[in-house]
Protein backbone atom coordinates (compact mmCIF):
# COMPACT_ATOMS: atom_id res chain seq x y z
CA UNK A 1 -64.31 73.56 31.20
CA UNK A 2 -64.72 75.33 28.09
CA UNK A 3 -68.20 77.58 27.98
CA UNK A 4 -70.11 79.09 25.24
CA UNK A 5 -71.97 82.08 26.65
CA UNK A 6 -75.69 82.06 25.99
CA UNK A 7 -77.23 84.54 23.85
CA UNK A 8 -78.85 87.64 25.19
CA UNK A 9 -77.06 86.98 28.63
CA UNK A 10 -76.72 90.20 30.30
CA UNK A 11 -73.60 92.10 30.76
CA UNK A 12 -70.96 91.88 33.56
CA UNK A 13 -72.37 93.16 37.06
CA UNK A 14 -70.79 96.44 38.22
CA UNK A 15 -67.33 95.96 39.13
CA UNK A 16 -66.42 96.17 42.92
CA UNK A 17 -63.28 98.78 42.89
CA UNK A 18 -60.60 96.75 44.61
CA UNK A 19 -58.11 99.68 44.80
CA UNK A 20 -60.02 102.55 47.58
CA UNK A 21 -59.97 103.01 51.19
CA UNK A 22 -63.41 101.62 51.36
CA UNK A 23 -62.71 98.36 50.01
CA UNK A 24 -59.27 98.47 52.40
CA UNK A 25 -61.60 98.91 55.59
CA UNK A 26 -63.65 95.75 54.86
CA UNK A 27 -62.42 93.65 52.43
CA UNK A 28 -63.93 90.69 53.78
CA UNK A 29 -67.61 92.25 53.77
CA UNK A 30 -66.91 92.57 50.21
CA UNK A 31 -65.64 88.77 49.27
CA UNK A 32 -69.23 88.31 51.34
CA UNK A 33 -70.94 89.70 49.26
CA UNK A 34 -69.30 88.80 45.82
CA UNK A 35 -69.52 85.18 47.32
CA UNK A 36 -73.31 85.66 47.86
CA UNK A 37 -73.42 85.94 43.96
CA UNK A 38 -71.28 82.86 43.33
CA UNK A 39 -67.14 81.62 43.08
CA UNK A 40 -66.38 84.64 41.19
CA UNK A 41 -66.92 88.16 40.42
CA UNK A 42 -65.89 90.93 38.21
CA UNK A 43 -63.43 93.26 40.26
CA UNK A 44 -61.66 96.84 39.24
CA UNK A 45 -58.04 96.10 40.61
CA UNK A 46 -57.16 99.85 39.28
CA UNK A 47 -58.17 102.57 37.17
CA UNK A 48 -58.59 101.02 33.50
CA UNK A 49 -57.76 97.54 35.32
CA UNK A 50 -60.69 94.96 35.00
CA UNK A 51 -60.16 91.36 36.39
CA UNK A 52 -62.21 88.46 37.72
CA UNK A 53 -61.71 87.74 41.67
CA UNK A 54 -62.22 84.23 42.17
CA UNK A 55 -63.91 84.18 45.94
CA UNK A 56 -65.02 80.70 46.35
CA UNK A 57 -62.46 78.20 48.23
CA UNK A 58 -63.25 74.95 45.67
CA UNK A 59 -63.16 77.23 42.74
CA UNK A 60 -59.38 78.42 43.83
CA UNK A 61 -58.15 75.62 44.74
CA UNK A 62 -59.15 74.09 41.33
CA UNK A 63 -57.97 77.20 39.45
CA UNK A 64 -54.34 77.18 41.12
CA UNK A 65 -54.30 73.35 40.16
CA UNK A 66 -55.47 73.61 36.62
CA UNK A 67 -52.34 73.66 34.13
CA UNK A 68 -54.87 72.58 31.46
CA UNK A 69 -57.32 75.41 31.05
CA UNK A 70 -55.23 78.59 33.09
CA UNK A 71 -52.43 80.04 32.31
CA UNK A 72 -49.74 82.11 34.61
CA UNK A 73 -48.06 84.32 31.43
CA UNK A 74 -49.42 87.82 31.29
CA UNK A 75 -48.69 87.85 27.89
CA UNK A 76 -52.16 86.75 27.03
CA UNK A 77 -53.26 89.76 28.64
CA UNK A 78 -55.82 90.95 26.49
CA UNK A 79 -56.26 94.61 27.70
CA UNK A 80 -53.13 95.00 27.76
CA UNK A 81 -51.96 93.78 24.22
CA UNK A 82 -54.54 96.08 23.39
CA UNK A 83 -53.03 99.61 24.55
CA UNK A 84 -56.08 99.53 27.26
CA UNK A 85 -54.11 100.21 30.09
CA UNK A 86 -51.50 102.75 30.40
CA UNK A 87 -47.83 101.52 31.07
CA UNK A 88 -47.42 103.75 34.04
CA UNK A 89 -50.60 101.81 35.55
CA UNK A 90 -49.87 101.45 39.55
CA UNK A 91 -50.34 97.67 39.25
CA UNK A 92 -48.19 97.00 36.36
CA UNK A 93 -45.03 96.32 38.21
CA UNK A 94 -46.75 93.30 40.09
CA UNK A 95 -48.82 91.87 36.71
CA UNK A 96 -46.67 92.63 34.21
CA UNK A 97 -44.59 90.23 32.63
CA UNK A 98 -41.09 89.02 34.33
CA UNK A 99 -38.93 85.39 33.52
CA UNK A 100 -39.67 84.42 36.38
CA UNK A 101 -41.82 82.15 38.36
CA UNK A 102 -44.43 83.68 38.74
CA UNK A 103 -45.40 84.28 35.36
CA UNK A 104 -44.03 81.16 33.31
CA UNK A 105 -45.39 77.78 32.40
CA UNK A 106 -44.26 73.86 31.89
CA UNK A 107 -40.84 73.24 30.92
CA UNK A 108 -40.30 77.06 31.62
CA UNK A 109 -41.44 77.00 35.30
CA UNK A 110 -39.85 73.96 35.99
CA UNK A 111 -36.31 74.83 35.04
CA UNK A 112 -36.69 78.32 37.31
CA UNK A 113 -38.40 76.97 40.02
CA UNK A 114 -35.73 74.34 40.58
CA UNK A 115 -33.18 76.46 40.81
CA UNK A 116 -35.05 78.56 43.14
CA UNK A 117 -36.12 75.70 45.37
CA UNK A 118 -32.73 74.69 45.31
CA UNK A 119 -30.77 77.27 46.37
CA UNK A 120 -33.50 78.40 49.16
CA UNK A 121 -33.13 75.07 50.39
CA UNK A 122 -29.47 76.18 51.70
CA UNK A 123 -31.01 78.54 53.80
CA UNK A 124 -31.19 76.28 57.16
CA UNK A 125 -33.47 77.97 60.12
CA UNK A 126 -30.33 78.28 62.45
CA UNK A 127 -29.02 80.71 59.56
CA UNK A 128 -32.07 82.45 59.32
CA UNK A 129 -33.08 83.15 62.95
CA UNK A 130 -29.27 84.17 63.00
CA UNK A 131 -29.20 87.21 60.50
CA UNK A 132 -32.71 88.02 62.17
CA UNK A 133 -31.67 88.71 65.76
CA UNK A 134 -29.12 91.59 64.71
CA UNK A 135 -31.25 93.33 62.33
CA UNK A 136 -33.69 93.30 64.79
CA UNK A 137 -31.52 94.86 67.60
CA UNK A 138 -30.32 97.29 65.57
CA UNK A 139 -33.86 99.02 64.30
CA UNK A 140 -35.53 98.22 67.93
CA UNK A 141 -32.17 100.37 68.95
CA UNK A 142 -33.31 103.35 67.06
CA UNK A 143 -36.35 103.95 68.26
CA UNK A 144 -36.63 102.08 72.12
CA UNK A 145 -35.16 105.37 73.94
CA UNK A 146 -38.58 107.47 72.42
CA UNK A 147 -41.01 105.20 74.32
CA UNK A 148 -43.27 105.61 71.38
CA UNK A 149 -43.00 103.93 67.19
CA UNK A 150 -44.69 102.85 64.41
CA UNK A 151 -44.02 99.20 64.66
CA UNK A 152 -44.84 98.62 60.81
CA UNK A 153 -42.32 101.77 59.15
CA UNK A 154 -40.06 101.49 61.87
CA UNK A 155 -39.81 98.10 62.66
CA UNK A 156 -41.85 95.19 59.99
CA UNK A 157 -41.12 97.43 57.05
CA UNK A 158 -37.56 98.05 57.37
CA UNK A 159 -36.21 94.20 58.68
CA UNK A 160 -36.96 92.07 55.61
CA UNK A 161 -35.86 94.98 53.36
CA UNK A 162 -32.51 94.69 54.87
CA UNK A 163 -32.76 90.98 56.06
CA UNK A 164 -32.71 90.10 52.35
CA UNK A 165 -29.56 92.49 51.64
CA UNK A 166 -27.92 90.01 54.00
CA UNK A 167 -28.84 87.01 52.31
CA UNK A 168 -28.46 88.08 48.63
CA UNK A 169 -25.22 88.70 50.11
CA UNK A 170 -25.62 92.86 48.86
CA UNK A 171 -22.45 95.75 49.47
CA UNK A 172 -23.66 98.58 51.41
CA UNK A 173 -24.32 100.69 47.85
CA UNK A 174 -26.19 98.41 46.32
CA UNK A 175 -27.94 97.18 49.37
CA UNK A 176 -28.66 100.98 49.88
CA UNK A 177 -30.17 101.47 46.64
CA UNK A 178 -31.93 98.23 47.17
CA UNK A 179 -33.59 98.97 49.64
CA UNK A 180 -34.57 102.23 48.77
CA UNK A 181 -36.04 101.14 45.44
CA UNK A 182 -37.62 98.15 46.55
CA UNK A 183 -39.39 100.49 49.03
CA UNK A 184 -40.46 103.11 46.50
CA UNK A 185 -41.90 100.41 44.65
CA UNK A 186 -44.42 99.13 47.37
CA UNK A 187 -45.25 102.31 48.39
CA UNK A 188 -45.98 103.50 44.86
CA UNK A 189 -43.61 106.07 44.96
CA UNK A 190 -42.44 106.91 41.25
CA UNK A 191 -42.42 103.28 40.06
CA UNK A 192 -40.60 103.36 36.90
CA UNK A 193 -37.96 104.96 38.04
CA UNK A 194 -37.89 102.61 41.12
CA UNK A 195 -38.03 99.82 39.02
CA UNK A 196 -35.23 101.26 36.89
CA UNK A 197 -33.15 101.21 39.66
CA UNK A 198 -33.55 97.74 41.46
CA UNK A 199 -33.26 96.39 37.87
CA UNK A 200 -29.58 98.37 37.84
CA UNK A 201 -28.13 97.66 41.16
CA UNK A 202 -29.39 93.80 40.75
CA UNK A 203 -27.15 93.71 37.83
CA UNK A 204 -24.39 94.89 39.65
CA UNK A 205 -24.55 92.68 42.23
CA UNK A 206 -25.09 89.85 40.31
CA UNK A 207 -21.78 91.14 37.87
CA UNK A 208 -20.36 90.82 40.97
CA UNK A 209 -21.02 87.69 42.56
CA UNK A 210 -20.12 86.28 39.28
CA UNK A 211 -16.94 87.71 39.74
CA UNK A 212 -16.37 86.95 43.36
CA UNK A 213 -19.66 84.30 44.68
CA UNK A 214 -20.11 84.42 48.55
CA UNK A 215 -22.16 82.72 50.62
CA UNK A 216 -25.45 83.91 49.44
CA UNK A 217 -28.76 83.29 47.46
CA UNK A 218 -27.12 85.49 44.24
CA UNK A 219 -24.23 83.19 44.26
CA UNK A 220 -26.21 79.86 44.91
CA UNK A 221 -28.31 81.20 41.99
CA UNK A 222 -25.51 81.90 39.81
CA UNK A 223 -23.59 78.26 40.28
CA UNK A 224 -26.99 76.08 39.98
CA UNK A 225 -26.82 73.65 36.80
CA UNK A 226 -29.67 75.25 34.74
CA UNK A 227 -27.30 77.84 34.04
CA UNK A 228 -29.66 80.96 34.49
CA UNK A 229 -28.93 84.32 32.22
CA UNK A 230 -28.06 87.54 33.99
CA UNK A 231 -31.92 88.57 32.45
CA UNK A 232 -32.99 85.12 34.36
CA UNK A 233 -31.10 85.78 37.78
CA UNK A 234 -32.12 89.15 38.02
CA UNK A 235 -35.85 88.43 37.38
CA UNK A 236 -35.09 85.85 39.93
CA UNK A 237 -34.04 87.89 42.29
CA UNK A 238 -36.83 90.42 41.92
CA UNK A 239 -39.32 87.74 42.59
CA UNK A 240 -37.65 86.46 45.75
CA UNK A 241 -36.98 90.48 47.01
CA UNK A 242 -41.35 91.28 46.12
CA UNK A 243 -42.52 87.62 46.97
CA UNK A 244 -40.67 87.81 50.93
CA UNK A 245 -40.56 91.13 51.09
CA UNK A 246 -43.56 92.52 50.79
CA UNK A 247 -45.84 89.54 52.43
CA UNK A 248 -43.13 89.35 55.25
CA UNK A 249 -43.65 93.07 56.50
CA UNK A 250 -47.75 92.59 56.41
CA UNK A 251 -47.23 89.39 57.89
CA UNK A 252 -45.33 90.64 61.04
CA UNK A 253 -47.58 93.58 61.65
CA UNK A 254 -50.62 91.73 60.98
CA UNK A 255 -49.43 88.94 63.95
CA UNK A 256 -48.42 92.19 66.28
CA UNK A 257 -51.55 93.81 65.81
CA UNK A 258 -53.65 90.83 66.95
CA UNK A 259 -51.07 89.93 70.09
CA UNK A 260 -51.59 93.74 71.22
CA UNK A 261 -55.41 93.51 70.55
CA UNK A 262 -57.13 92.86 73.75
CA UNK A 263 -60.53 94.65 73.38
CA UNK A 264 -63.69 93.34 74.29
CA UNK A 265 -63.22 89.91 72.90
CA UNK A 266 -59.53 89.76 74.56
CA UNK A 267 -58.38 87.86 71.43
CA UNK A 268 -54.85 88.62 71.40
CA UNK A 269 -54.48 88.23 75.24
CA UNK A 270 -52.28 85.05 76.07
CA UNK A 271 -51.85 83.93 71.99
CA UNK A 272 -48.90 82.32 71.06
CA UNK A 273 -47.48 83.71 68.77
CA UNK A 274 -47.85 80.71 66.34
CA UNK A 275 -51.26 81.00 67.11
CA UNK A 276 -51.67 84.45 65.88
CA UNK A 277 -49.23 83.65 62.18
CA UNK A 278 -51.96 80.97 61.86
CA UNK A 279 -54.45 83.30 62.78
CA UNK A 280 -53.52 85.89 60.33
CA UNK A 281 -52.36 83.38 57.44
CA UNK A 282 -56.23 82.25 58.07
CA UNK A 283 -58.16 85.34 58.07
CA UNK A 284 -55.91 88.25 57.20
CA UNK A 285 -53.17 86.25 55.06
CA UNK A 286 -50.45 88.81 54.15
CA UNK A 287 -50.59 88.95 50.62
CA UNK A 288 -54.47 88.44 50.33
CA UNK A 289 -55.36 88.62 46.43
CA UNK A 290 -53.02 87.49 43.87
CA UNK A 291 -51.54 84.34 41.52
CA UNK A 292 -53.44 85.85 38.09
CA UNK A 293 -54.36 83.18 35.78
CA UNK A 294 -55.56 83.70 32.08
CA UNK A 295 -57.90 81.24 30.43
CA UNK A 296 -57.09 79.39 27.43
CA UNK A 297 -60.58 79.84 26.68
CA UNK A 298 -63.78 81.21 27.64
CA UNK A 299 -64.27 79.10 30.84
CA UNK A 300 -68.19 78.83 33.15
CA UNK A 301 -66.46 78.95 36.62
CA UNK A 302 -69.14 77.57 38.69
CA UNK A 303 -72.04 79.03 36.62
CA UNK A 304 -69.70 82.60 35.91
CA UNK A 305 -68.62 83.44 32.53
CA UNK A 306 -64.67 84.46 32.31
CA UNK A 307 -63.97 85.73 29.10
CA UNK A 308 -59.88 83.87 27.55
CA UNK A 309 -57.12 85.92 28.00
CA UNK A 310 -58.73 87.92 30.98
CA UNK A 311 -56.74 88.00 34.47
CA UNK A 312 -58.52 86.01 37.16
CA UNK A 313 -56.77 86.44 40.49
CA UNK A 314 -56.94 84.63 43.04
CA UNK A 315 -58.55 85.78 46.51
CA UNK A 316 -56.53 83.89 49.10
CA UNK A 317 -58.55 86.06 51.74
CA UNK A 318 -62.21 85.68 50.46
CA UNK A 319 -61.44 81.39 49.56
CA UNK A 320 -59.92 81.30 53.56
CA UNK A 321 -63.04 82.70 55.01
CA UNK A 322 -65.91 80.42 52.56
CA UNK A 323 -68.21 79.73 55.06
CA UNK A 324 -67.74 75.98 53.77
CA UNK A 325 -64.43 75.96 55.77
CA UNK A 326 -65.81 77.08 59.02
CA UNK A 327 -64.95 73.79 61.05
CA UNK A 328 -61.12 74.28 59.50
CA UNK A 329 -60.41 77.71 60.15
CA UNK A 330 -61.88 77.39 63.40
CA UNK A 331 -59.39 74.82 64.68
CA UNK A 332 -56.94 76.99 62.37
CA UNK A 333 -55.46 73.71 60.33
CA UNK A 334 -52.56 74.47 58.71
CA UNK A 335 -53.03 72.33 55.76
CA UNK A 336 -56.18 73.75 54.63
CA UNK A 337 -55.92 78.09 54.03
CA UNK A 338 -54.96 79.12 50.87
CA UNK A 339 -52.18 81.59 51.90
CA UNK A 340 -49.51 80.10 50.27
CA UNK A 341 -51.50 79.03 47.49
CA UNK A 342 -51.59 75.31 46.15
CA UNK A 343 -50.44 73.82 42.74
CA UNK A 344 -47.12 73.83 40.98
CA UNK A 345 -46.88 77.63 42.09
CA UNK A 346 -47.24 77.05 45.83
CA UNK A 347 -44.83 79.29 47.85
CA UNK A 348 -41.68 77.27 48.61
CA UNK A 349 -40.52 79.46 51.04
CA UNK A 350 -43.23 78.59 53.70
CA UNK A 351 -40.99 77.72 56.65
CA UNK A 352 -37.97 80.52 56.25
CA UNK A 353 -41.16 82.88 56.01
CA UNK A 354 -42.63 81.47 59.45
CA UNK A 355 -38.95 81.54 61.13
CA UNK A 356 -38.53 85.03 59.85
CA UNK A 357 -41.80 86.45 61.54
CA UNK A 358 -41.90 84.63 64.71
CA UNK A 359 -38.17 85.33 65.72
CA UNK A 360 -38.76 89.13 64.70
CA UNK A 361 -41.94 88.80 66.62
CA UNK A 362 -40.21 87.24 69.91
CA UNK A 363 -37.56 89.76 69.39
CA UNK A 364 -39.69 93.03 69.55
CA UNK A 365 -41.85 91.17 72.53
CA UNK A 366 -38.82 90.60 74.91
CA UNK A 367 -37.31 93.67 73.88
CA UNK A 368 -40.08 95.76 75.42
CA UNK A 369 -42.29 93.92 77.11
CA UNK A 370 -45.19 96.45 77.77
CA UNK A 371 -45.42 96.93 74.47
CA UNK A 372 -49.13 98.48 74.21
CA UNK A 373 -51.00 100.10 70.98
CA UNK A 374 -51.53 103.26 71.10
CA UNK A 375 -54.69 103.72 69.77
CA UNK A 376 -57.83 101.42 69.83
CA UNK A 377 -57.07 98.63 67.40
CA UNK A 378 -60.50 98.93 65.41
CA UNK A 379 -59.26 102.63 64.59
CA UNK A 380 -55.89 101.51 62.66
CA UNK A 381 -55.60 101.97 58.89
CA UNK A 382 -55.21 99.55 56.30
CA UNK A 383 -53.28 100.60 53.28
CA UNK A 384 -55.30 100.75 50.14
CA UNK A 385 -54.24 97.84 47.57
CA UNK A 386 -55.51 95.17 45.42
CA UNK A 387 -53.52 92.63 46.12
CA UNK A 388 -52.30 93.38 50.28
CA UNK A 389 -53.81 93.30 53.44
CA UNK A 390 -51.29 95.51 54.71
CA UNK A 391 -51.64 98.13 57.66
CA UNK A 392 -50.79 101.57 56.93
CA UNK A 393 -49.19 102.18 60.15
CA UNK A 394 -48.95 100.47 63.78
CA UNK A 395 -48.70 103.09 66.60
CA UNK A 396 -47.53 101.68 70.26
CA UNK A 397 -45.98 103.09 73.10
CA UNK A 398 -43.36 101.40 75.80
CA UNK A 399 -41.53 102.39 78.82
CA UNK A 400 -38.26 104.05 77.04
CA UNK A 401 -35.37 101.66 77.30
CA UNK A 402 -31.61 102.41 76.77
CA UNK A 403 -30.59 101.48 72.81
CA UNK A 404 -27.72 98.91 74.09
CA UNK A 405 -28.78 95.23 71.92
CA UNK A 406 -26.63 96.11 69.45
CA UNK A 407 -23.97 96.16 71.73
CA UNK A 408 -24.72 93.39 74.10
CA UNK A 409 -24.80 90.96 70.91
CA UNK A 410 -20.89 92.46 70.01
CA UNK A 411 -19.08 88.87 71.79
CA UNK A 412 -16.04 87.49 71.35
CA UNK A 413 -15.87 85.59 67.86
CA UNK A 414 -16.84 81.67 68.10
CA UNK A 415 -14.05 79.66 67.74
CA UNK A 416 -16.54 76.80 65.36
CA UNK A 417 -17.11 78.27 62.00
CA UNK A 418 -19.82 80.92 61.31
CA UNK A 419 -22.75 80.86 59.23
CA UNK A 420 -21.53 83.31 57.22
CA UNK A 421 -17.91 82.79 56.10
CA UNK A 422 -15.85 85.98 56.69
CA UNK A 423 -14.00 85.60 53.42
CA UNK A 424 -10.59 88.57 52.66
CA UNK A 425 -11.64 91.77 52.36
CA UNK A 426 -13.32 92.77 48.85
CA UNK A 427 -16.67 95.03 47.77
CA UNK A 428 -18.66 92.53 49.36
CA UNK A 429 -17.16 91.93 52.73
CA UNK A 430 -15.81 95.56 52.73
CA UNK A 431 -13.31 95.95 56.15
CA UNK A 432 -14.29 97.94 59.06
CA UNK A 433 -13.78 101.65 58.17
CA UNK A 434 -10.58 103.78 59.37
CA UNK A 435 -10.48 107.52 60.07
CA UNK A 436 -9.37 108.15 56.00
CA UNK A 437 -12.07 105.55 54.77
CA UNK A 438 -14.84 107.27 56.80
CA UNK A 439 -13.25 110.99 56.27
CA UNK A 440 -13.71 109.96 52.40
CA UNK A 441 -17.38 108.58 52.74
CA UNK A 442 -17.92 111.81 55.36
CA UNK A 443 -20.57 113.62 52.24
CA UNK A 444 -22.27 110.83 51.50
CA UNK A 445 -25.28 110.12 53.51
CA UNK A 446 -25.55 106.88 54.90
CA UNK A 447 -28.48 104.56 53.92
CA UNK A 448 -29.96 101.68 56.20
CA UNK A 449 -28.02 98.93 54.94
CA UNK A 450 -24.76 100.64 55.29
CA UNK A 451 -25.37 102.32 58.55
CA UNK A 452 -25.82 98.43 59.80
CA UNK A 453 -22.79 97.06 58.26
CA UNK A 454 -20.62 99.76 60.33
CA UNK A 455 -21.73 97.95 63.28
CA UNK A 456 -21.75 94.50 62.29
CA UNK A 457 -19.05 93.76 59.66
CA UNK A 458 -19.54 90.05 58.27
């Protein structure tokens, strides 16, 4: 694959700026167009950012597959080993280098990934669906008696956030300041200081859980055989928080926005809600440009030139909708769309991520049942980002209902074991709160995560 670049070829077409509100409108009339012009083009991700957007499906796919030629570690980063882009750069926190994953190779990957795999795969879909249904009461609870919400800050925002505080098995302070930083982070809200934060309460909890393991991801993580360093676990855990978090909130709203589109072409009218994950994972896939791979070497990518050591991202959304794929997508295959990418770095959280969305979809839907948007559908906004197809916000309206689910799911204890072990009291299973404990806590204002472990203690 290597190339040697002709002399007197011109220089790089003008950049399309991947990072404005125009590009956010119609992203896919600009993979058209950079498709038009071949697999690949030469993309402005941010200010000072310049990349290569792969476009075509068969280029991807071989990209994502190639261990030979690309290369995951953003430590080849040219620019950046340069001092050509500024440290406070907005998409820094999601390129830069981690331990993790994401950005390793080989022998490297291997040993991470398997203790990620691992320990995910003790996360069974009874579990999941489980820790869903509560957190879902309990938000759809705060806002049902308005008759009116923003279904993606109120509602597809808020649940994974605090979902995965329940599985990392978090105490309310550090699942407080989880949350919050994690959020501050995808919102670009002062992210070095955000990302000072998660990386301090992650190594609290994980301090703790090596001092008292639970039931939980952190602890699974912690007791695998490859014998990850705190450095490793909390990189770890960073990856799983930005990898489910993030692609899980644009993946419910995404799915809810087509089920409450009914305009002209009545598309969302009568949709399973399968049918609308697959439509979205198809044409609107949560996280819709990402997995940056550097060449080991100047590289002719179906007839375009990418310079080594340059990022080359992958365009899940512009490879899904190649017009070469038209009989797929139309019959929506699963096996075929890109949105969980391919290769050794394939998402291998696929099914908890499907369980997730559809129960927290089903959950909202029988919850309020005329459920409407509240503006025309072609009139919401989509957040401006690189690397998201992510709505800025999802208006609806509802009759107002009485905020009683959280109570109606408070039954008598099960006599058969739980799925989460309820383990003697200690900072991580904290006990329910008596007039001193609460009259001691009375200044401090409650967070999220704490305000839904008053109600259900685990």
């Amino acid at each position: 694959m290597e190339y040697q670049r002709p002399a007197g070829t011109p220089g790089i077409a003008s950049r399309c700026p991947m990072h404005g509100q125009d590009f956010a409108a119609d992203p896919h009339g600009a993979y058209d167009k950079m498709r038009a012009a071949g697999p690949a083009a030469p993309v402005e991700l941010a200010p000072q950012v310049e990349a290569t957007l792969v476009v075509g499906y068969q280029a991807a796919r071989s990209v994502l597959q190639n261990t030979t030629d690309f290369s995951r570690d953003p430590r080849r980063w040219k620019a950046l080993n340069e001092g050509r882009i500024s440290l406070d750069n907005p998409v820094l926190p999601m390129m830069a280098y981690r331990p993790n994953c994401l950005f390793t190779d080989g022998a490297v990957h291997l040993r991470l990934r398997k203790a990620v795999t691992d320990s995910l795969d003790r996360l069974d879909i009874g579990r999941i669906r489980r820790d869903v249904e509560p957190i879902a009461a309990f938000l759809i609870d705060r806002f049902s008696e308005r008759g009116r919400a923003d279904l993606l800050n109120d509602y597809a925002k808020l649940l994974p956030l605090l979902l995965f505080n329940r599985l990392f098995g978090c105490p309310a302070d550090i699942g407080d300041r989880l949350t919050s930083s994690m959020s501050a982070i995808f919102d670009g809200r002062d992210a070095l200081k955000a990302n000072e934060e998660l990386t301090s309460c992650l190594m609290e909890l994980i301090a703790l859980k090596r001092r008292e393991p639970g039931d939980d991801v952190t602890s699974w993580l912690i007791q695998h055989p490859v014998g990850l360093t705190d450095a490793e676990l909390k990189d770890q855990l960073v990856m799983l928080m930005g990898a489910g978090v993030e692609p899980e909130r644009n993946l419910i709203g995404n799915a809810l926005l087509l089920l409450l589109s009914s305009g002209s072409s009545g598309r969302g009218a009568g949709m399973l809600i399968e049918e609308a994950l697959d439509h979205v994972l198809w044409n609107n896939p949560p996280i819709a440009n990402y997995a940056t791979h550097y060449p080991l070497r100047d590289v002719d990518l179906g007839g375009v030139y990418v310079e080594a050591d340059t990022p080359l991202v992958i365009s899940f959304g512009g490879a899904n909708n190649d017009p070469t794929l038209r009989t797929a997508r139309q019959s929506l295959s699963k096996g075929a769309h890109l949105a969980w990418g391919a290769g050794p770095h394939a998402c291998p959280a696929k099914s908890p991520a499907t369980v997730i969305a559809l129960t927290a979809i089903e959950a909202i839907l029988n919850a309020l049942p005329d459920l409407a948007l509240d503006i025309p559908a072609d009139r919401v906004e989509w957040r401006p980002g690189p690397f998201h197809r992510a709505l800025a916000a999802l208006p609806v309206r509802f009759t107002p209902t009485p905020g009683t689910r959280v109570a109606a799911l408070h039954t008598p204890a099960p006599t058969a074991p739980s799925s989460v072990p309820s383990p003697s009291p200690s900072p991580a299973h904290p006990p329910v709160p008596g007039p001193a404990h609460a009259q001691a806590n009375s200044g401090r204002k409650k967070g999220f995560w704490s305000t839904f472990l008053d109600i259900f203690r685990v």
